[in-house]
PDB file of N, CA and C in Angstrom:
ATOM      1  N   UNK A   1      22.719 -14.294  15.979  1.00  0.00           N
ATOM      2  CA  UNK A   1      22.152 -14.971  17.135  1.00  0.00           C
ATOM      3  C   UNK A   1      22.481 -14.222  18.417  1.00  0.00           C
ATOM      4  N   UNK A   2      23.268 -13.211  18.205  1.00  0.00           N
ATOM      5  CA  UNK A   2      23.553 -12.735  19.280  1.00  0.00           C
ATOM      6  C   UNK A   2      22.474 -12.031  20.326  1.00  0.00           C
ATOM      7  N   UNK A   3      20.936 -11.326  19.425  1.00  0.00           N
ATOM      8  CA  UNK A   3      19.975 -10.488  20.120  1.00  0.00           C
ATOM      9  C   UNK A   3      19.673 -12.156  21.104  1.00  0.00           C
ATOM     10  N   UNK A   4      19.402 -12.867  20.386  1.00  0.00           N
ATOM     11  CA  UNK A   4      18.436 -14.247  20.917  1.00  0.00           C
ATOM     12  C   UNK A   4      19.148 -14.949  22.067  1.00  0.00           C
ATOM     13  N   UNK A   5      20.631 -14.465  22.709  1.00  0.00           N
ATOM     14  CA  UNK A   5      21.445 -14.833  23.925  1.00  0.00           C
ATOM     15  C   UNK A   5      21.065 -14.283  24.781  1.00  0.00           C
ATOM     16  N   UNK A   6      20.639 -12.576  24.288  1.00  0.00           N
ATOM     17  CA  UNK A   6      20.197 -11.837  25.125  1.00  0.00           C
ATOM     18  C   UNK A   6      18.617 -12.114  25.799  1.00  0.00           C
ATOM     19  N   UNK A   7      17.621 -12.747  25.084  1.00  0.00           N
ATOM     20  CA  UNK A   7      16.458 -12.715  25.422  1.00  0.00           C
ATOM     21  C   UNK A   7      16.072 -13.701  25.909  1.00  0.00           C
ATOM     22  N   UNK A   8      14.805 -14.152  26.293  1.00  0.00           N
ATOM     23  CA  UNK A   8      14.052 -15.110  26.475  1.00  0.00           C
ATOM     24  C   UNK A   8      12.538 -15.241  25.883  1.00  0.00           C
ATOM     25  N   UNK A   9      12.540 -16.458  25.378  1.00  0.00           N
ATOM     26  CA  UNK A   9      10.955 -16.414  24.842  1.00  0.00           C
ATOM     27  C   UNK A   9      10.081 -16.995  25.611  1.00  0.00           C
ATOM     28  N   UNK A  10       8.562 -16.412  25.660  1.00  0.00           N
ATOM     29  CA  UNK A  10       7.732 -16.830  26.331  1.00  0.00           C
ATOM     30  C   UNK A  10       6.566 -17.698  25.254  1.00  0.00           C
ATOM     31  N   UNK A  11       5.683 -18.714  25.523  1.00  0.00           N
ATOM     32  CA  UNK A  11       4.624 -18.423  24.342  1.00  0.00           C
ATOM     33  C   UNK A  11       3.627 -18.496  25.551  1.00  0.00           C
ATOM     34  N   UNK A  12       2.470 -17.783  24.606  1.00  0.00           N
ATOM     35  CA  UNK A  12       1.312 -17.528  25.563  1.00  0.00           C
ATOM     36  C   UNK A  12       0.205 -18.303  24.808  1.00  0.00           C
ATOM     37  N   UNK A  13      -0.719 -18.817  25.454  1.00  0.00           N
ATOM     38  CA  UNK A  13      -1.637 -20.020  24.555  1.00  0.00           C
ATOM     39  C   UNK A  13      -2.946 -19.291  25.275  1.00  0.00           C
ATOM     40  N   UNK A  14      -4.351 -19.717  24.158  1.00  0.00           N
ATOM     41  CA  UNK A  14      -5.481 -19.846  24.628  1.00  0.00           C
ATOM     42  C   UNK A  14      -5.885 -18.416  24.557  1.00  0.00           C
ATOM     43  N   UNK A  15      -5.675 -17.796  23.384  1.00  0.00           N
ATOM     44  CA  UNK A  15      -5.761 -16.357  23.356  1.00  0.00           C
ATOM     45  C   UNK A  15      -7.462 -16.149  22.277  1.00  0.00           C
ATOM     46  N   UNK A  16      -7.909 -15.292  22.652  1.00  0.00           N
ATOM     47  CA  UNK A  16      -8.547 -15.202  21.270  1.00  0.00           C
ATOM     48  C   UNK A  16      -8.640 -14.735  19.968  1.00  0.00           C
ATOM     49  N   UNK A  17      -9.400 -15.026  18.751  1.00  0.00           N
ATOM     50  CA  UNK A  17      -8.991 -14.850  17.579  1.00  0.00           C
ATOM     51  C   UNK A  17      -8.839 -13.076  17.351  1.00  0.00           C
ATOM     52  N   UNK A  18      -9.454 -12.534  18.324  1.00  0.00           N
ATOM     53  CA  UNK A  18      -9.096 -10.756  18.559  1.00  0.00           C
ATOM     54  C   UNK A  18      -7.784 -10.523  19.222  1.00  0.00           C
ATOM     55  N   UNK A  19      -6.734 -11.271  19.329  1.00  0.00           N
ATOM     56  CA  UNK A  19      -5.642 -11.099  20.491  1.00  0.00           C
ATOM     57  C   UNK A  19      -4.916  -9.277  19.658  1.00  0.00           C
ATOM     58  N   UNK A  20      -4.672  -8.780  20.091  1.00  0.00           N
ATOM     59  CA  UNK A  20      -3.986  -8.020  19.651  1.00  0.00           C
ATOM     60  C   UNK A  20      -2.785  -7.657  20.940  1.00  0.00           C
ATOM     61  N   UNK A  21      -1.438  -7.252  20.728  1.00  0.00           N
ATOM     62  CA  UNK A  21      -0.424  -6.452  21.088  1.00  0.00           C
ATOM     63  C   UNK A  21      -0.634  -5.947  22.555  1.00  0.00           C
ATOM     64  N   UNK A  22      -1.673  -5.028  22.467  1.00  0.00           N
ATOM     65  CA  UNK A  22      -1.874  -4.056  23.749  1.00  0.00           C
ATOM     66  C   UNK A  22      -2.444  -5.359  24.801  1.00  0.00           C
ATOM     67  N   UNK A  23      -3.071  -6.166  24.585  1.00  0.00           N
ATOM     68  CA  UNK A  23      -3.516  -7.073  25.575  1.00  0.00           C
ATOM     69  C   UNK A  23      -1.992  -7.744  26.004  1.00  0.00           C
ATOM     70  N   UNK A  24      -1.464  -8.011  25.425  1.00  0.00           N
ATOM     71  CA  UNK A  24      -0.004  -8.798  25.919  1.00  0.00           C
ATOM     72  C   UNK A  24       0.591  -7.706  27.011  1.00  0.00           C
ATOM     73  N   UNK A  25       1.122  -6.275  26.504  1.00  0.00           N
ATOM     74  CA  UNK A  25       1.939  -5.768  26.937  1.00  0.00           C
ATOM     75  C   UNK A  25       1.176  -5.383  28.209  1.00  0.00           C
ATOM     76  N   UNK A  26      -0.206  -5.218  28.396  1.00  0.00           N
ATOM     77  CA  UNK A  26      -0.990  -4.832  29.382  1.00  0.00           C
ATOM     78  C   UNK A  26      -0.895  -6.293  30.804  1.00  0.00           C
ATOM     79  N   UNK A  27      -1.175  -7.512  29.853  1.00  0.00           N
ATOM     80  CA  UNK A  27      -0.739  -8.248  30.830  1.00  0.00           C
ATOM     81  C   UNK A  27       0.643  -8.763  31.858  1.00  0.00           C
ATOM     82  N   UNK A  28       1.576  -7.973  30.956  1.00  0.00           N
ATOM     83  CA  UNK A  28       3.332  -8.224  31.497  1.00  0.00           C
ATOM     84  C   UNK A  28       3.460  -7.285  31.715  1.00  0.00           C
ATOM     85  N   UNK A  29       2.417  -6.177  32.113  1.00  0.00           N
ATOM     86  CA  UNK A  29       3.191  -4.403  32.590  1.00  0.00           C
ATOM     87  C   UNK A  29       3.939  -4.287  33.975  1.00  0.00           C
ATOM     88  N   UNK A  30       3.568  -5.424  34.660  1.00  0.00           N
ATOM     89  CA  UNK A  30       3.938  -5.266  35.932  1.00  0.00           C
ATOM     90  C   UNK A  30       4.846  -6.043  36.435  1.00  0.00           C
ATOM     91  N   UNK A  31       5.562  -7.024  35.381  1.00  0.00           N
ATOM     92  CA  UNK A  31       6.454  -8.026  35.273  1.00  0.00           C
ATOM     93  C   UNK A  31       7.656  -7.385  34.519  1.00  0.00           C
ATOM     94  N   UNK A  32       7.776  -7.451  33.325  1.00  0.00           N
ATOM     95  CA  UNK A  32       8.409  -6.934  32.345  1.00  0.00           C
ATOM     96  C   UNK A  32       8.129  -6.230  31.200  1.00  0.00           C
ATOM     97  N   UNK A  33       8.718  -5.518  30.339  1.00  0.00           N
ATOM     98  CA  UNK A  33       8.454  -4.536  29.200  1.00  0.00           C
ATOM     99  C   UNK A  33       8.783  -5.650  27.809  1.00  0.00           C
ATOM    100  N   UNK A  34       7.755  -6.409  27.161  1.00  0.00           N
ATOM    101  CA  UNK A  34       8.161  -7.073  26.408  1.00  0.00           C
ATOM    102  C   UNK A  34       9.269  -6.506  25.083  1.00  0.00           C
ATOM    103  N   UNK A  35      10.302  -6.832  24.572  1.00  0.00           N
ATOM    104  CA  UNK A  35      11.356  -6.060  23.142  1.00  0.00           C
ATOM    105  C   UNK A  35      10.477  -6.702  21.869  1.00  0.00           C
ATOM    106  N   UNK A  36       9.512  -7.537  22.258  1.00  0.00           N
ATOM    107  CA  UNK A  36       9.021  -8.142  20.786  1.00  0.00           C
ATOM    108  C   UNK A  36       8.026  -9.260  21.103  1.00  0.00           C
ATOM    109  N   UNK A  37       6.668  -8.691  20.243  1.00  0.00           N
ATOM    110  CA  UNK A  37       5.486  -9.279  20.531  1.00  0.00           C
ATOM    111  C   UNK A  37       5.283 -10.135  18.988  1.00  0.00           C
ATOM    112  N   UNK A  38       5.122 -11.477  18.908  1.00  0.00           N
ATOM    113  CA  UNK A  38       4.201 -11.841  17.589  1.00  0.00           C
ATOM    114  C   UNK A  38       2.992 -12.938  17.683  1.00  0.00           C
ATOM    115  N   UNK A  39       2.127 -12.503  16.826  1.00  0.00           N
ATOM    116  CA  UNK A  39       0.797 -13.031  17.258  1.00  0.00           C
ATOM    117  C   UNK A  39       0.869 -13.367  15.770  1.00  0.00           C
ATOM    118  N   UNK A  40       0.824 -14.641  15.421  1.00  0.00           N
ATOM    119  CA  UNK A  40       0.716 -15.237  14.351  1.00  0.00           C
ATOM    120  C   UNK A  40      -1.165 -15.364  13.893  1.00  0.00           C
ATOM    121  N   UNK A  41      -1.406 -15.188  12.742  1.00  0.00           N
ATOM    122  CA  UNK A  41      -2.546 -14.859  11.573  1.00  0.00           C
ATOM    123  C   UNK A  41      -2.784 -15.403  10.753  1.00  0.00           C
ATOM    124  N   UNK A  42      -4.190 -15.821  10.692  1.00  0.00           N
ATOM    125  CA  UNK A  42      -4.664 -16.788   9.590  1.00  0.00           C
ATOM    126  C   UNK A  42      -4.465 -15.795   8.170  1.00  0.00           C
ATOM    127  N   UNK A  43      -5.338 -16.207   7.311  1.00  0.00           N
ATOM    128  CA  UNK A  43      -4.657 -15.394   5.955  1.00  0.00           C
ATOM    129  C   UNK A  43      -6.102 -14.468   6.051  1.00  0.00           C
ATOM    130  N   UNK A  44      -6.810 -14.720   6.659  1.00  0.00           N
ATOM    131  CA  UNK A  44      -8.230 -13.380   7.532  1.00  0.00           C
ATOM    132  C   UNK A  44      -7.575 -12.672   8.454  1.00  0.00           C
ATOM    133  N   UNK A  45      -6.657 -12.355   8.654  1.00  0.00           N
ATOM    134  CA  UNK A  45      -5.615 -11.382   9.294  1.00  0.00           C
ATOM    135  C   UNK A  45      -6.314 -11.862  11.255  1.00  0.00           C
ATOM    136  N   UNK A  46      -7.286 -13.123  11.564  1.00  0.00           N
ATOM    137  CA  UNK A  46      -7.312 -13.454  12.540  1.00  0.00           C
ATOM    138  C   UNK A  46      -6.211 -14.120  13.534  1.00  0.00           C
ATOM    139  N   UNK A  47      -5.932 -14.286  14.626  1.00  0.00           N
ATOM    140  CA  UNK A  47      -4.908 -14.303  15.410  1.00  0.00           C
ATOM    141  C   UNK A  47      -5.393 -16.004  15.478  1.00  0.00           C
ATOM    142  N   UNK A  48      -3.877 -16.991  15.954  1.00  0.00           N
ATOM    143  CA  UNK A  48      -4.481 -18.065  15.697  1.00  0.00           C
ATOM    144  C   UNK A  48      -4.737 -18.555  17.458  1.00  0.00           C
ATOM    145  N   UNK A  49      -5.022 -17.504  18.402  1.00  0.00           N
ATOM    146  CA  UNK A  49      -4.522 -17.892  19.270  1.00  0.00           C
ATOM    147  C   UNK A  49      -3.588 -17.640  20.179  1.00  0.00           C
ATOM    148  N   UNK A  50      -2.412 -17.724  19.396  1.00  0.00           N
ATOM    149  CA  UNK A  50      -0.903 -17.739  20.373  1.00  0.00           C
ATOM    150  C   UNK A  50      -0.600 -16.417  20.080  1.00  0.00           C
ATOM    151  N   UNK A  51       1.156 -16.418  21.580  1.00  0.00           N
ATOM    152  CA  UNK A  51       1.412 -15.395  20.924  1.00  0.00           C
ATOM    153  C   UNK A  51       2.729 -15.698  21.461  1.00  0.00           C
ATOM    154  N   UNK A  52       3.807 -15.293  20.503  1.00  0.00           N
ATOM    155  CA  UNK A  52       5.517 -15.330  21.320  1.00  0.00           C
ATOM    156  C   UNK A  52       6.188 -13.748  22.102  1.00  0.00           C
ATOM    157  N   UNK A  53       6.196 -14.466  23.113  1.00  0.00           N
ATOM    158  CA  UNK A  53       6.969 -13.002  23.401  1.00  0.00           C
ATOM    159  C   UNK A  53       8.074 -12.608  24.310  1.00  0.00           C
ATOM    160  N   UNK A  54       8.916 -11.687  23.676  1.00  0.00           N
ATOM    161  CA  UNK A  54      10.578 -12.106  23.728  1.00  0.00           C
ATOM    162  C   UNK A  54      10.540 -10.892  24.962  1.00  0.00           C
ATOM    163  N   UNK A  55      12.044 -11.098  25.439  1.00  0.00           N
ATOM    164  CA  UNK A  55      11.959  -9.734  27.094  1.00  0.00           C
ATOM    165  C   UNK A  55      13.203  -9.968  27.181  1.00  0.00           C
ATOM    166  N   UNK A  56      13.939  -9.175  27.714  1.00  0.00           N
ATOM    167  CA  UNK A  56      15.440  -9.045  28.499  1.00  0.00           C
ATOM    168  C   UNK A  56      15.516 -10.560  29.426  1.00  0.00           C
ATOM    169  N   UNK A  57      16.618 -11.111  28.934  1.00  0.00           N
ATOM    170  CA  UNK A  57      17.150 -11.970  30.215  1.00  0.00           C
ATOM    171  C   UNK A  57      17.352 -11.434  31.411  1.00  0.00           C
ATOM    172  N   UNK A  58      17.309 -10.358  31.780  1.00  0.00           N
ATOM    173  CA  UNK A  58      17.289  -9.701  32.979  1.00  0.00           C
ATOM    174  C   UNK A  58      15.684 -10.198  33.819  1.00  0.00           C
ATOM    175  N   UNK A  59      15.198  -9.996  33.071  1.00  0.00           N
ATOM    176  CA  UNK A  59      13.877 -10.109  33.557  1.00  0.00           C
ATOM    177  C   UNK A  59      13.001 -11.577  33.465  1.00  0.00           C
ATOM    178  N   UNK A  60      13.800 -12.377  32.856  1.00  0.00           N
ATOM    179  CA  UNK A  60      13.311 -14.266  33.388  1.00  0.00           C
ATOM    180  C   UNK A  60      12.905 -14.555  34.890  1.00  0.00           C
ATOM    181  N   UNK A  61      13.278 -13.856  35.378  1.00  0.00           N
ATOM    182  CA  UNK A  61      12.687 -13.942  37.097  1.00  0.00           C
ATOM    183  C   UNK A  61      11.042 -13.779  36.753  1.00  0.00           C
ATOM    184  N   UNK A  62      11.196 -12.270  36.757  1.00  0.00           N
ATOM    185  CA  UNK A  62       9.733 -11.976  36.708  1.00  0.00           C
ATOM    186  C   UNK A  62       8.973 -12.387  35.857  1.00  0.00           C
ATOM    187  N   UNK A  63       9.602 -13.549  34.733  1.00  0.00           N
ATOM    188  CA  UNK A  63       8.861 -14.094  33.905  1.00  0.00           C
ATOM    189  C   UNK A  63       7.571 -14.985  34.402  1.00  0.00           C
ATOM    190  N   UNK A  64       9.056 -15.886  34.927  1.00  0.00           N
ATOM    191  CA  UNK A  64       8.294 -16.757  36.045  1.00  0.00           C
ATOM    192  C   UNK A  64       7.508 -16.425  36.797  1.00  0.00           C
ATOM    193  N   UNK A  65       7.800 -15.332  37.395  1.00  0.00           N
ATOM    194  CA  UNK A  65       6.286 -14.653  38.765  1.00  0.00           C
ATOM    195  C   UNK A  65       5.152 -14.261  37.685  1.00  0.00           C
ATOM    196  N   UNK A  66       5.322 -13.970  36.559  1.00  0.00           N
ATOM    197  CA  UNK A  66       4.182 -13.661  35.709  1.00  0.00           C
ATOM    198  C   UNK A  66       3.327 -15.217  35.337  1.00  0.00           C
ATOM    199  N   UNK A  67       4.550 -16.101  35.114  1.00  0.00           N
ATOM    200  CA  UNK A  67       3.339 -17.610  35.127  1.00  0.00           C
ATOM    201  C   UNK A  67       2.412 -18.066  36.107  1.00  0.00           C
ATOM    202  N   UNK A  68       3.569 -18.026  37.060  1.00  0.00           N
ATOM    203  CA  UNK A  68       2.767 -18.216  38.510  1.00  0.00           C
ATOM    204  C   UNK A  68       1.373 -17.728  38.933  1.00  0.00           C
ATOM    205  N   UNK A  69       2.022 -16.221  38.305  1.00  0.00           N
ATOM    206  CA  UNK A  69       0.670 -15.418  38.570  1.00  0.00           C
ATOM    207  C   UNK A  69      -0.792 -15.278  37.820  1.00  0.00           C
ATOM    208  N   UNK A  70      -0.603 -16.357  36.587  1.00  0.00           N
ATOM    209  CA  UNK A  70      -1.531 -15.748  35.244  1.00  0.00           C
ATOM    210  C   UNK A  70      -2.191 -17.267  35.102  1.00  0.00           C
ATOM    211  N   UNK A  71      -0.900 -18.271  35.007  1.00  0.00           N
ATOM    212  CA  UNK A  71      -0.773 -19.452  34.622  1.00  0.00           C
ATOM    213  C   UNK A  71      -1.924 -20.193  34.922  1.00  0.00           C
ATOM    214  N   UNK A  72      -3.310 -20.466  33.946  1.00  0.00           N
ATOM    215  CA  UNK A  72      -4.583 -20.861  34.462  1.00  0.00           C
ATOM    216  C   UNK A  72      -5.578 -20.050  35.126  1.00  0.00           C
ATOM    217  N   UNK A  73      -5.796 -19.180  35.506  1.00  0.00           N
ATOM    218  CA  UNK A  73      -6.238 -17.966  35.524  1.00  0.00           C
ATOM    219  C   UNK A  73      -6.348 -16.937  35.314  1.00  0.00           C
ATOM    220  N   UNK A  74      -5.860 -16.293  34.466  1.00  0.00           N
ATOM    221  CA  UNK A  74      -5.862 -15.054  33.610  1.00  0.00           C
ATOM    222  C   UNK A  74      -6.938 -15.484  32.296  1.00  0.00           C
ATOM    223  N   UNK A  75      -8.231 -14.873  31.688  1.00  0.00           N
ATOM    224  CA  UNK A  75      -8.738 -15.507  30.412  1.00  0.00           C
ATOM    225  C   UNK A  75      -8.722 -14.201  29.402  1.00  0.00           C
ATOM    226  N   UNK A  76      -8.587 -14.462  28.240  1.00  0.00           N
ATOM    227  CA  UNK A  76      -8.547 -13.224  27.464  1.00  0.00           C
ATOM    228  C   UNK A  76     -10.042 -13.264  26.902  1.00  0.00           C
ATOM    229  N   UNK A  77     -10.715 -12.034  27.232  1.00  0.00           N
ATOM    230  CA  UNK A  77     -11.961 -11.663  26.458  1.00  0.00           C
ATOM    231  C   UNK A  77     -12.516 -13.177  25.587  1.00  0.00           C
ATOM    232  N   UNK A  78     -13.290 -13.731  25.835  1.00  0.00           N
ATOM    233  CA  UNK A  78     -14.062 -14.361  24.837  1.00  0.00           C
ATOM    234  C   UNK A  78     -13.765 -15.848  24.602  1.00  0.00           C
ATOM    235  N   UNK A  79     -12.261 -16.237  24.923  1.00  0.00           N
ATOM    236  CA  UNK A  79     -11.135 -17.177  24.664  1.00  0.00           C
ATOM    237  C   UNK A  79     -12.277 -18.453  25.666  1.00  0.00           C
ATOM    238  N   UNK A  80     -12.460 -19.732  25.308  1.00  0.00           N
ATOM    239  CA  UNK A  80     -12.805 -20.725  26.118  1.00  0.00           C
ATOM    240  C   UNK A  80     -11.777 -21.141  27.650  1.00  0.00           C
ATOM    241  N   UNK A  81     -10.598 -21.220  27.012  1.00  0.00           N
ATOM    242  CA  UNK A  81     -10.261 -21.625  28.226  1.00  0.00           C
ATOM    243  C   UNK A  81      -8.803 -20.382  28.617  1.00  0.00           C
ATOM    244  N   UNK A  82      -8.562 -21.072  30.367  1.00  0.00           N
ATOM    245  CA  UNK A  82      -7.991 -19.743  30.791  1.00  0.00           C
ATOM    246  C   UNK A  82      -5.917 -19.645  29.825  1.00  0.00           C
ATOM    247  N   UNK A  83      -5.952 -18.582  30.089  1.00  0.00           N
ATOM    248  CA  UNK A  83      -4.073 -18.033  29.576  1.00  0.00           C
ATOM    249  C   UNK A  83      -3.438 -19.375  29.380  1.00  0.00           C
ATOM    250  N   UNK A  84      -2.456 -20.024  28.979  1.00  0.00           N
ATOM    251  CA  UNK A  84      -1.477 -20.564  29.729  1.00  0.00           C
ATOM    252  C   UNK A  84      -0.231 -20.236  29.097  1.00  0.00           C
ATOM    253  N   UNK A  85       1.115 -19.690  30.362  1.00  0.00           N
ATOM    254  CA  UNK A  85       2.130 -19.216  29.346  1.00  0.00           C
ATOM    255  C   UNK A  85       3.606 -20.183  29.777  1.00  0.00           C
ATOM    256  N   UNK A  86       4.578 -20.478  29.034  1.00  0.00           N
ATOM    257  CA  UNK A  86       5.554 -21.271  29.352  1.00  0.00           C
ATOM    258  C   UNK A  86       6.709 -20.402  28.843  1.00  0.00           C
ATOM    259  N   UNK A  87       8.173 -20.667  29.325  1.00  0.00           N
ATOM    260  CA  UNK A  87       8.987 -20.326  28.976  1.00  0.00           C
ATOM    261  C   UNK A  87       9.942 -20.990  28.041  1.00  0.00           C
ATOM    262  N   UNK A  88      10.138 -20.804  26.647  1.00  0.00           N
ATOM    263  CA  UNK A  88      10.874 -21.818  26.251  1.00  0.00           C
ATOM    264  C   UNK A  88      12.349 -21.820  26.073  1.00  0.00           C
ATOM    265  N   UNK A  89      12.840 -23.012  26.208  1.00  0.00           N
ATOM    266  CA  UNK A  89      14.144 -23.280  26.957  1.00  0.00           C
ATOM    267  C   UNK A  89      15.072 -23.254  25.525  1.00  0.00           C
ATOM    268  N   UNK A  90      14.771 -24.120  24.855  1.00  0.00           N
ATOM    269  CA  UNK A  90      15.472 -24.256  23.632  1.00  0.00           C
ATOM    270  C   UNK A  90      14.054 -24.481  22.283  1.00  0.00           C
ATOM    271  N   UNK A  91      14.640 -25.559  21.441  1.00  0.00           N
ATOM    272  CA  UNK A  91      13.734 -26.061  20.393  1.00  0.00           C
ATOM    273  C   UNK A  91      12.673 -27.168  21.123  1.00  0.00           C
ATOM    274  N   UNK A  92      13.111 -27.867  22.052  1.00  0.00           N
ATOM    275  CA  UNK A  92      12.235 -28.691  22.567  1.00  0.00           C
ATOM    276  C   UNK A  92      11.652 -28.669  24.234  1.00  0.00           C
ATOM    277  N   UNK A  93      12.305 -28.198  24.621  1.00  0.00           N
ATOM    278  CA  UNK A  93      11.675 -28.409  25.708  1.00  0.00           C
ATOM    279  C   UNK A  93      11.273 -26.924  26.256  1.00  0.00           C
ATOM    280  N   UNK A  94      10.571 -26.563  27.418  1.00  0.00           N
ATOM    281  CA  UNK A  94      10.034 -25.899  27.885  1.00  0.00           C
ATOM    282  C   UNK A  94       9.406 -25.634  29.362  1.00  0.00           C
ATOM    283  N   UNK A  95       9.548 -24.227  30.154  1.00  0.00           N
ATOM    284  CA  UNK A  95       9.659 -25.000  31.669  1.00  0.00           C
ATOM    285  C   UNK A  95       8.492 -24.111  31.962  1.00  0.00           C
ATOM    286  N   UNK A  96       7.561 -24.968  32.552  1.00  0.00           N
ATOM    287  CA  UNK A  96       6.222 -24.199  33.196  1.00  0.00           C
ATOM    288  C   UNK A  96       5.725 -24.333  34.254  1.00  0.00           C
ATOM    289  N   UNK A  97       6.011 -23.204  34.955  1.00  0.00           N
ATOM    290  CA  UNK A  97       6.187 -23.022  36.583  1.00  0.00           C
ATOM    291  C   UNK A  97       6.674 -24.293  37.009  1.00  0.00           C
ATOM    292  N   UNK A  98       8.378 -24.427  36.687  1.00  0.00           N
ATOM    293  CA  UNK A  98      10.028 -25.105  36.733  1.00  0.00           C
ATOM    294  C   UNK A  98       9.616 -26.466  36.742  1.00  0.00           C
ATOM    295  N   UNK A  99       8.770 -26.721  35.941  1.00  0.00           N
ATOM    296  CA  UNK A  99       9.304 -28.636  35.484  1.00  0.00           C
ATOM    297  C   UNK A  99       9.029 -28.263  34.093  1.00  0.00           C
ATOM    298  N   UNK A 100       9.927 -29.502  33.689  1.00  0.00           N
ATOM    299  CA  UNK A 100       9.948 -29.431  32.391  1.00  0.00           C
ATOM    300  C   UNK A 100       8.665 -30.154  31.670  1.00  0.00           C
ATOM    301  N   UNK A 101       8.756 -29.782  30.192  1.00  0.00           N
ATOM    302  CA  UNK A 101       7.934 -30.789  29.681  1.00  0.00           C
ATOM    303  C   UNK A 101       8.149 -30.762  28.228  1.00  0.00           C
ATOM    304  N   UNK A 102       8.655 -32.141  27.650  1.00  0.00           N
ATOM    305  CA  UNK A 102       8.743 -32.353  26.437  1.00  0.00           C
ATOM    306  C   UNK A 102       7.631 -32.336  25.460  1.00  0.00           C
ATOM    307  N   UNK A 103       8.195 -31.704  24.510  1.00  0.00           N
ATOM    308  CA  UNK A 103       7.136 -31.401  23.205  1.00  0.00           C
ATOM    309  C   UNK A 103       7.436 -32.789  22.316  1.00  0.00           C
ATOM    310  N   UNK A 104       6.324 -32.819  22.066  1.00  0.00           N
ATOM    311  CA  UNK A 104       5.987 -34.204  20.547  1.00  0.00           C
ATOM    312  C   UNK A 104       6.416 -33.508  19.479  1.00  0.00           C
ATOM    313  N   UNK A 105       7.395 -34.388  18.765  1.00  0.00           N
ATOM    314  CA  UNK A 105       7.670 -33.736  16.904  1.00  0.00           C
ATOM    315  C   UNK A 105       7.765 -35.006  16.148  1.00  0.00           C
ATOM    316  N   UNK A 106       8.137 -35.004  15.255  1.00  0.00           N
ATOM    317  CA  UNK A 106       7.977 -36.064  14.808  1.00  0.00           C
ATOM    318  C   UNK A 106       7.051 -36.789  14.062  1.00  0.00           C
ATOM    319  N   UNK A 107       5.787 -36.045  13.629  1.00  0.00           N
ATOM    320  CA  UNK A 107       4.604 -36.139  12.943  1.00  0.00           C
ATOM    321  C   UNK A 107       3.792 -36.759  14.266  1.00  0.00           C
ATOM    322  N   UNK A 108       3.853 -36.622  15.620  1.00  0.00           N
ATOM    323  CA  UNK A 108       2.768 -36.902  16.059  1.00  0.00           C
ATOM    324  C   UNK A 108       1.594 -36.319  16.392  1.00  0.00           C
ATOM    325  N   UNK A 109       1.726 -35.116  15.871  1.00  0.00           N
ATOM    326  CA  UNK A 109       0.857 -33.903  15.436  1.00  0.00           C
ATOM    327  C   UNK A 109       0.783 -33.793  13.987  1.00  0.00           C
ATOM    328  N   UNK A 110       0.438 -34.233  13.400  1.00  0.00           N
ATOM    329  CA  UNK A 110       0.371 -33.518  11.971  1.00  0.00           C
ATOM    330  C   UNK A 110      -0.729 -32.746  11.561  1.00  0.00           C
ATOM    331  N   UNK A 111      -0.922 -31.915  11.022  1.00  0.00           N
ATOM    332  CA  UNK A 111      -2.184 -30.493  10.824  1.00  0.00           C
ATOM    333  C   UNK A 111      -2.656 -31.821   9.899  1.00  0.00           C
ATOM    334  N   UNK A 112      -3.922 -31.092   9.470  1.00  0.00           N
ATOM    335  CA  UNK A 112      -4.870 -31.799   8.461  1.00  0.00           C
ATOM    336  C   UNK A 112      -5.401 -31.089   7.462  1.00  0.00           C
TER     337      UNK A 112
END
């Protein structure tokens, strides 16, 4: 656990099913140098969407100036609606542009 003291995770939502790598790092070039990009894949090797992405605790500042800056306006190629990215704090909660907001668990989501 020790890399994961060092970092911070971001997730990025509202991506499209083309998301690839270079679009992430292209969008945080001017913020931070992401250490680790994952874009999770249907079993069609399509993107589902999201994407997590980890960066130096050094650089949580400019995380934030990257929400600020993207957060609802940034759209990726094709995607319906615009970026939205949050920082997550722990397992549950999560701070997007600095209020918090609790996540539902508990089966009040359950897939189908």
């Amino acid at each position: 656990a020790l890399a994961s003291s060092l970092t911070f995770r971001m997730d990025v939502k509202f991506l499209g099913e083309n998301c690839h790598r270079t679009f992430i790092f292209n969008l945080f070039q001017d913020y931070f140098v992401p250490t680790k990009v994952i874009i999770p894949r249907d079993i069609d090797g399509s993107s589902l969407g999201v994407a997590n992405v980890y960066g130096p605790l050094h650089n949580k500042d400019q995380a934030r100036a990257a929400i600020d800056r993207f957060n609802g306006s940034a759209h990726y190629p094709g995607a319906e609606e615009p970026v939205q990215l949050s920082i997550v704090v722990d397992g549950n909660d999560q701070i997007n542009n600095g209020s918090r907001i609790k996540r539902k668990r508990d089966g009040v989501q359950q897939s189908q």
